[in-house]
N, C-alpha and C. Protein backbone atom coordinates (compact mmCIF):
# COMPACT_ATOMS: atom_id res chain seq x y z
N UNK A 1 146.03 -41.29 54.77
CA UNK A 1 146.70 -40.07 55.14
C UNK A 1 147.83 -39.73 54.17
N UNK A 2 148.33 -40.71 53.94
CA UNK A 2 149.29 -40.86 52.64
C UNK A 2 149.18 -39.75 51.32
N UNK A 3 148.03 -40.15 51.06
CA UNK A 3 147.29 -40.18 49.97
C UNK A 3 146.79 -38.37 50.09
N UNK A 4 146.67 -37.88 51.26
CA UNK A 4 146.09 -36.21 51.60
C UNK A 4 147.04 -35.89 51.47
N UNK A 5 148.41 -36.20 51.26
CA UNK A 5 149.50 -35.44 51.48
C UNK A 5 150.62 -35.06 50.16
N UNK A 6 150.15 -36.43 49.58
CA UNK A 6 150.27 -36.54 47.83
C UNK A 6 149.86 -35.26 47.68
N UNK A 7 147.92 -35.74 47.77
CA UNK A 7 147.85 -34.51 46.89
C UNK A 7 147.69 -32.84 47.18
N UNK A 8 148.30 -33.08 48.32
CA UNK A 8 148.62 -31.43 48.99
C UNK A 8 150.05 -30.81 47.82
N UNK A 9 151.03 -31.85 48.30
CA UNK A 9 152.15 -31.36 47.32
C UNK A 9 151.69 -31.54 46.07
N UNK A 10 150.75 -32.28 45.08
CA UNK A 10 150.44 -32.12 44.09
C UNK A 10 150.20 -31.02 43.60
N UNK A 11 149.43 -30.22 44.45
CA UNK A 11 148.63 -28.80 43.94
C UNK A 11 149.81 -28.21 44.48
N UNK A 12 150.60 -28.31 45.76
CA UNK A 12 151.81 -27.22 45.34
C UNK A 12 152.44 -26.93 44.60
N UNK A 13 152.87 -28.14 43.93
CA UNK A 13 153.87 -28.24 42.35
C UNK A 13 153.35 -27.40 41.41
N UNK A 14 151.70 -27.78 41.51
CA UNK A 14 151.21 -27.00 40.27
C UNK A 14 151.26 -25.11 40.63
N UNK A 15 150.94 -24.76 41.99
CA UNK A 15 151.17 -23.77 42.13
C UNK A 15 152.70 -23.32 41.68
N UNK A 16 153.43 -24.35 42.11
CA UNK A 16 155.34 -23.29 42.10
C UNK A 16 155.03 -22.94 40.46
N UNK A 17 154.63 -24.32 39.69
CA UNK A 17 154.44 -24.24 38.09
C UNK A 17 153.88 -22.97 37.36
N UNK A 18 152.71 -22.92 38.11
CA UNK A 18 152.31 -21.21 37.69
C UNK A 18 153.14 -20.31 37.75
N UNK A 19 153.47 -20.60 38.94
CA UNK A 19 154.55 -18.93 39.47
C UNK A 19 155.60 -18.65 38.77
N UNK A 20 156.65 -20.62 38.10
CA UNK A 20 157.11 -20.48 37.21
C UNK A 20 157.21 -19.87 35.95
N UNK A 21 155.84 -20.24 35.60
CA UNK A 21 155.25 -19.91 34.06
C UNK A 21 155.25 -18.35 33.87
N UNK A 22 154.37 -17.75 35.11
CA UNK A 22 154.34 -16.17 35.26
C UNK A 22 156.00 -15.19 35.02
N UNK A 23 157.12 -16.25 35.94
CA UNK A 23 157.76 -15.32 36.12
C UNK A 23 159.05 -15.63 34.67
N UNK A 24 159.11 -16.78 33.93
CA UNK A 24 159.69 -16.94 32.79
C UNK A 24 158.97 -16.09 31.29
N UNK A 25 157.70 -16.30 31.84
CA UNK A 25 157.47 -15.87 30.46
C UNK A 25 156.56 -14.59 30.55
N UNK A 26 157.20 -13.58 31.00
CA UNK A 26 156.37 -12.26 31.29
C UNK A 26 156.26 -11.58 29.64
N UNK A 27 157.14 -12.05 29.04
CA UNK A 27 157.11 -11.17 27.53
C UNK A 27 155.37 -11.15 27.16
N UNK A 28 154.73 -12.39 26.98
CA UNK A 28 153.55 -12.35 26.28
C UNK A 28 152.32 -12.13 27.45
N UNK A 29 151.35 -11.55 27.09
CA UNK A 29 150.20 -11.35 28.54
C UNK A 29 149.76 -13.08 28.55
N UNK A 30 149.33 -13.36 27.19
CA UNK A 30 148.31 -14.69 27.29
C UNK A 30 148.85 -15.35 28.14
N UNK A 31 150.31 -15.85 27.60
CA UNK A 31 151.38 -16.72 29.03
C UNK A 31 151.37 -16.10 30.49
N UNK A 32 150.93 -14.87 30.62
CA UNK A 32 150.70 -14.34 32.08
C UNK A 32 149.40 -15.14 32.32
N UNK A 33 148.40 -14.92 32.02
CA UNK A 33 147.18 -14.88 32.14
C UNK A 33 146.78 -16.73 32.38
N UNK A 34 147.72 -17.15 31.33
CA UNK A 34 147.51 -18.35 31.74
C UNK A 34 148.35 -19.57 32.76
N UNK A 35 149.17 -18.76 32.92
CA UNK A 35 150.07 -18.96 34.19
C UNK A 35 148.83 -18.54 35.89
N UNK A 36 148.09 -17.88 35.58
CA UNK A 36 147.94 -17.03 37.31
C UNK A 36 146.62 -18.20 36.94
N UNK A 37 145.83 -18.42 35.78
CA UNK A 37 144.84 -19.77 35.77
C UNK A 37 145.17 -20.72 36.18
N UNK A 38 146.64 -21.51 36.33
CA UNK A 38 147.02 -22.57 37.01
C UNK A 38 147.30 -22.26 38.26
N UNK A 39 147.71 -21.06 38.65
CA UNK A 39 147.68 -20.67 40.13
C UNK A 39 146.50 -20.99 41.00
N UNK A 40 145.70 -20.75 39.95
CA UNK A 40 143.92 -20.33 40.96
C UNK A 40 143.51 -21.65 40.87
N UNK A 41 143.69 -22.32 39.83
CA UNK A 41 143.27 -24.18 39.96
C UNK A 41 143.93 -24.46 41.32
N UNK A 42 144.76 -24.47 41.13
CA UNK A 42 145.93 -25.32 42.05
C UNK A 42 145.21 -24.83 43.50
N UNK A 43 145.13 -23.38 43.65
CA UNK A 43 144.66 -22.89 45.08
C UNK A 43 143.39 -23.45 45.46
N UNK A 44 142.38 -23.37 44.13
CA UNK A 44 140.90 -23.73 44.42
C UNK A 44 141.03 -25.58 44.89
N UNK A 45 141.81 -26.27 44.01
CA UNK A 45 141.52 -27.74 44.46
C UNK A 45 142.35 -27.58 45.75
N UNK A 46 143.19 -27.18 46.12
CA UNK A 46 143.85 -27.47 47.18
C UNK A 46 143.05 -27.25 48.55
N UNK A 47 142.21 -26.17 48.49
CA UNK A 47 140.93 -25.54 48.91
C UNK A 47 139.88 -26.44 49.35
N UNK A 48 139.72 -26.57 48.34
CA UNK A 48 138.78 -27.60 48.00
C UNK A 48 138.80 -29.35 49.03
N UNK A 49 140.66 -29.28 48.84
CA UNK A 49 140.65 -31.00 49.38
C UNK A 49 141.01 -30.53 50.96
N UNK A 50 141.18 -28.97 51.39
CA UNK A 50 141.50 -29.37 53.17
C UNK A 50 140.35 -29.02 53.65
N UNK A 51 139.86 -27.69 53.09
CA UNK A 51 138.25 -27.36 53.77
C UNK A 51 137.45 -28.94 53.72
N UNK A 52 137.28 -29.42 52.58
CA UNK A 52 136.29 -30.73 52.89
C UNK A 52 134.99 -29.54 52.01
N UNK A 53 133.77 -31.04 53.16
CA UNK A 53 132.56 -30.29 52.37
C UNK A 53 131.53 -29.56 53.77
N UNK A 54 132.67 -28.76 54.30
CA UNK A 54 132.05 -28.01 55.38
C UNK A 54 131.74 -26.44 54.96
N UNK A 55 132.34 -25.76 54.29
CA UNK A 55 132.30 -24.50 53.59
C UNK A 55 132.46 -24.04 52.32
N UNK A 56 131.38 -24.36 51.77
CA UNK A 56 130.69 -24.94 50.31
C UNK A 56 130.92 -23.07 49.61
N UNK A 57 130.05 -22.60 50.40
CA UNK A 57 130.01 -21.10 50.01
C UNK A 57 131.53 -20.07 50.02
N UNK A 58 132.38 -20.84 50.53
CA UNK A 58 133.53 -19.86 50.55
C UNK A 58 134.06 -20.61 49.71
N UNK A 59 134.34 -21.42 49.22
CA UNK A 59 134.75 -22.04 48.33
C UNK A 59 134.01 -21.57 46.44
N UNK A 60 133.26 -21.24 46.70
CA UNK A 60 132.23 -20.89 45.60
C UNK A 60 132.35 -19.20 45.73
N UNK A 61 132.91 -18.48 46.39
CA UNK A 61 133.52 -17.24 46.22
C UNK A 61 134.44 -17.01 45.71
N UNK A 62 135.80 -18.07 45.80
CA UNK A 62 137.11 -18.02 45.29
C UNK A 62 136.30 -18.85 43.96
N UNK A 63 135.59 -19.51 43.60
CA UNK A 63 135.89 -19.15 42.26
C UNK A 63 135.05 -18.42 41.43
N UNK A 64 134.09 -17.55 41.94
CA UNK A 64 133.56 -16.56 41.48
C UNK A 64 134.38 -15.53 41.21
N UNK A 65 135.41 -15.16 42.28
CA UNK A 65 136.61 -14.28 42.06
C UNK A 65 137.68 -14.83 41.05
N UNK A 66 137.31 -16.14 40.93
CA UNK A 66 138.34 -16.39 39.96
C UNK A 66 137.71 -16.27 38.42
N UNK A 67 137.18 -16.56 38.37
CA UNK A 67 136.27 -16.34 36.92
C UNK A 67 136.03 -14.82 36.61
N UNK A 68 135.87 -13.85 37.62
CA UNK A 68 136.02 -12.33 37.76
C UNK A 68 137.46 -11.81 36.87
N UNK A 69 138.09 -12.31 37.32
CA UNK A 69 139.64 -12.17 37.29
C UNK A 69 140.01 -13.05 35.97
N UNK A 70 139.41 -13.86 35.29
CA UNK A 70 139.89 -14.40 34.16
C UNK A 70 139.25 -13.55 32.93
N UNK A 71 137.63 -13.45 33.43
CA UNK A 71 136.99 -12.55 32.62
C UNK A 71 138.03 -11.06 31.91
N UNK A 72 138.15 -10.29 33.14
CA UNK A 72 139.09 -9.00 33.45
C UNK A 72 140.07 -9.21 32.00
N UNK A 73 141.06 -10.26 32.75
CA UNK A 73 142.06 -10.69 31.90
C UNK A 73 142.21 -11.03 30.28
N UNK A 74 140.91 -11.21 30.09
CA UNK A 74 140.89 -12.04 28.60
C UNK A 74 140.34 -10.30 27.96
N UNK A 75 139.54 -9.52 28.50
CA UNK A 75 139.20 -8.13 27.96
C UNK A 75 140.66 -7.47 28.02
N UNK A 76 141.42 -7.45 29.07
CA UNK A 76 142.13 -6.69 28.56
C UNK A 76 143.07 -7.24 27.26
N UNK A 77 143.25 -8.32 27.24
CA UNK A 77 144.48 -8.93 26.77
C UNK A 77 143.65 -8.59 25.05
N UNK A 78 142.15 -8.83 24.58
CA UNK A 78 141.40 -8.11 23.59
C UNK A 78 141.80 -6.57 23.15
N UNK A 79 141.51 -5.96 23.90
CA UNK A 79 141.87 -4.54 24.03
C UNK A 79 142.90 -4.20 23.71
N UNK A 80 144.31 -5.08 23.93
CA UNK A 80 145.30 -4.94 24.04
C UNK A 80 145.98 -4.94 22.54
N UNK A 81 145.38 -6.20 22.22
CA UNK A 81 145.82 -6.70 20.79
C UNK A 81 144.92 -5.69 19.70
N UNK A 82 143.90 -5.66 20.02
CA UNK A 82 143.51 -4.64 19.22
C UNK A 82 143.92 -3.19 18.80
N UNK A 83 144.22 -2.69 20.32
CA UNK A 83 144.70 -1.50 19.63
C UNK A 83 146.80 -1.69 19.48
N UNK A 84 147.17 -2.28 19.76
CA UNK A 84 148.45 -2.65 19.63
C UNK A 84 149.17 -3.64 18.41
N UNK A 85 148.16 -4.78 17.99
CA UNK A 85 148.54 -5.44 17.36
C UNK A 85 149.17 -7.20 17.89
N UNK A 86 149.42 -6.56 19.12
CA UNK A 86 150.21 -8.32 19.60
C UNK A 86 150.03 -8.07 20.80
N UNK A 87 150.01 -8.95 21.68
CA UNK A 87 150.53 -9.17 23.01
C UNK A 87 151.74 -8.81 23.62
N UNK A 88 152.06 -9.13 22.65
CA UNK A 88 153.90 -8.56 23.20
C UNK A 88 154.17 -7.55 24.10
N UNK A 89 154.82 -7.79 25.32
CA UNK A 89 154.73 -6.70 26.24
C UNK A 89 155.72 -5.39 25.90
N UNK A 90 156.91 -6.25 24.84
CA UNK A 90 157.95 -5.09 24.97
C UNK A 90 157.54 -4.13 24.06
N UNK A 91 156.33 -4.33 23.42
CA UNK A 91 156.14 -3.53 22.20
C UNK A 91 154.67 -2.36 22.51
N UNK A 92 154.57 -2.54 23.71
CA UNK A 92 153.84 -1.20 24.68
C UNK A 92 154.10 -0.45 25.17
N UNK A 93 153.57 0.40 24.77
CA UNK A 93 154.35 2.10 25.46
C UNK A 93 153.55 3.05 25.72
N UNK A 94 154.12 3.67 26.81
CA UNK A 94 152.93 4.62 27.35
C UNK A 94 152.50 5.88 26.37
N UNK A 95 153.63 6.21 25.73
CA UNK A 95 153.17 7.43 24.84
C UNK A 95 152.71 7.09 23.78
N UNK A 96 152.52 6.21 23.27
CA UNK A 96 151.43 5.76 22.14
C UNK A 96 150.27 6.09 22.66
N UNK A 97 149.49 6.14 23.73
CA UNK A 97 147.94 6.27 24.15
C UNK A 97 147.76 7.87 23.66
C-alpha cells in the first residue's frame, strides 16, 4: 500500500513539474508543448496505476487524445517557425498575418 502511494505522489510531482515548466517558460512554444507532454504522461500513468486493468478502452482514449493533441502541437509549432522564423512567442503579432 506503501508503495501505491509513492507512486501516486510520484506522478503528482511530475504533473506540478509540467505545470511548472508551462508556466516559467511560456516565451518558447516547444517548452509549452513539451511541458503539457509531461502533464499527459504523468495523468496517463497515474490513470493507468488507479483504474488497474479494468478499463483498458478508456485508458486507450486518453491517449489517443493525447497523441491528437501532440500531433496538433508539433504542426502548429512547424507552421509557426516557418512563417515567423522562431518560436519565440514575443516575436508574434497579429498584424503581420
Amino acid at each position: 500500500m506503501v508503495l501505491l502511494y509513492s507512486l501516486v505522489l510520484l506522478y503528482f510531482v511530475g504533473y506540478v513539474f509540467g505545470v511548472f515548466v508551462v508556466v516559467m517558460s511560456f516565451k518558447h512554444i516547444l517548452n509549452v508543448l513539451l511541458g503539457f507532454e509531461v502533464m499527459m504522461i504523468s495523468v496517463y500513468c497515474g490513470f493507468c496505476l488507479l483504474v488497474g486493468s479494468g478499463e483498458v478502452c478508456l485508458v486507450g482514449v486518453l491517449l489517443a487524445f493525447s497523441g491528437c493533441g501532440a500531433s496538433l502541437g508539433v504542426g502548429l509549432l512547424v507552421s509557426c517557425i516557418r512563417g515567423h522564423g522562431s518560436d519565440y512567442v514575443g516575436g508574434l503579432s497579429v498584424y503581420k498575418c
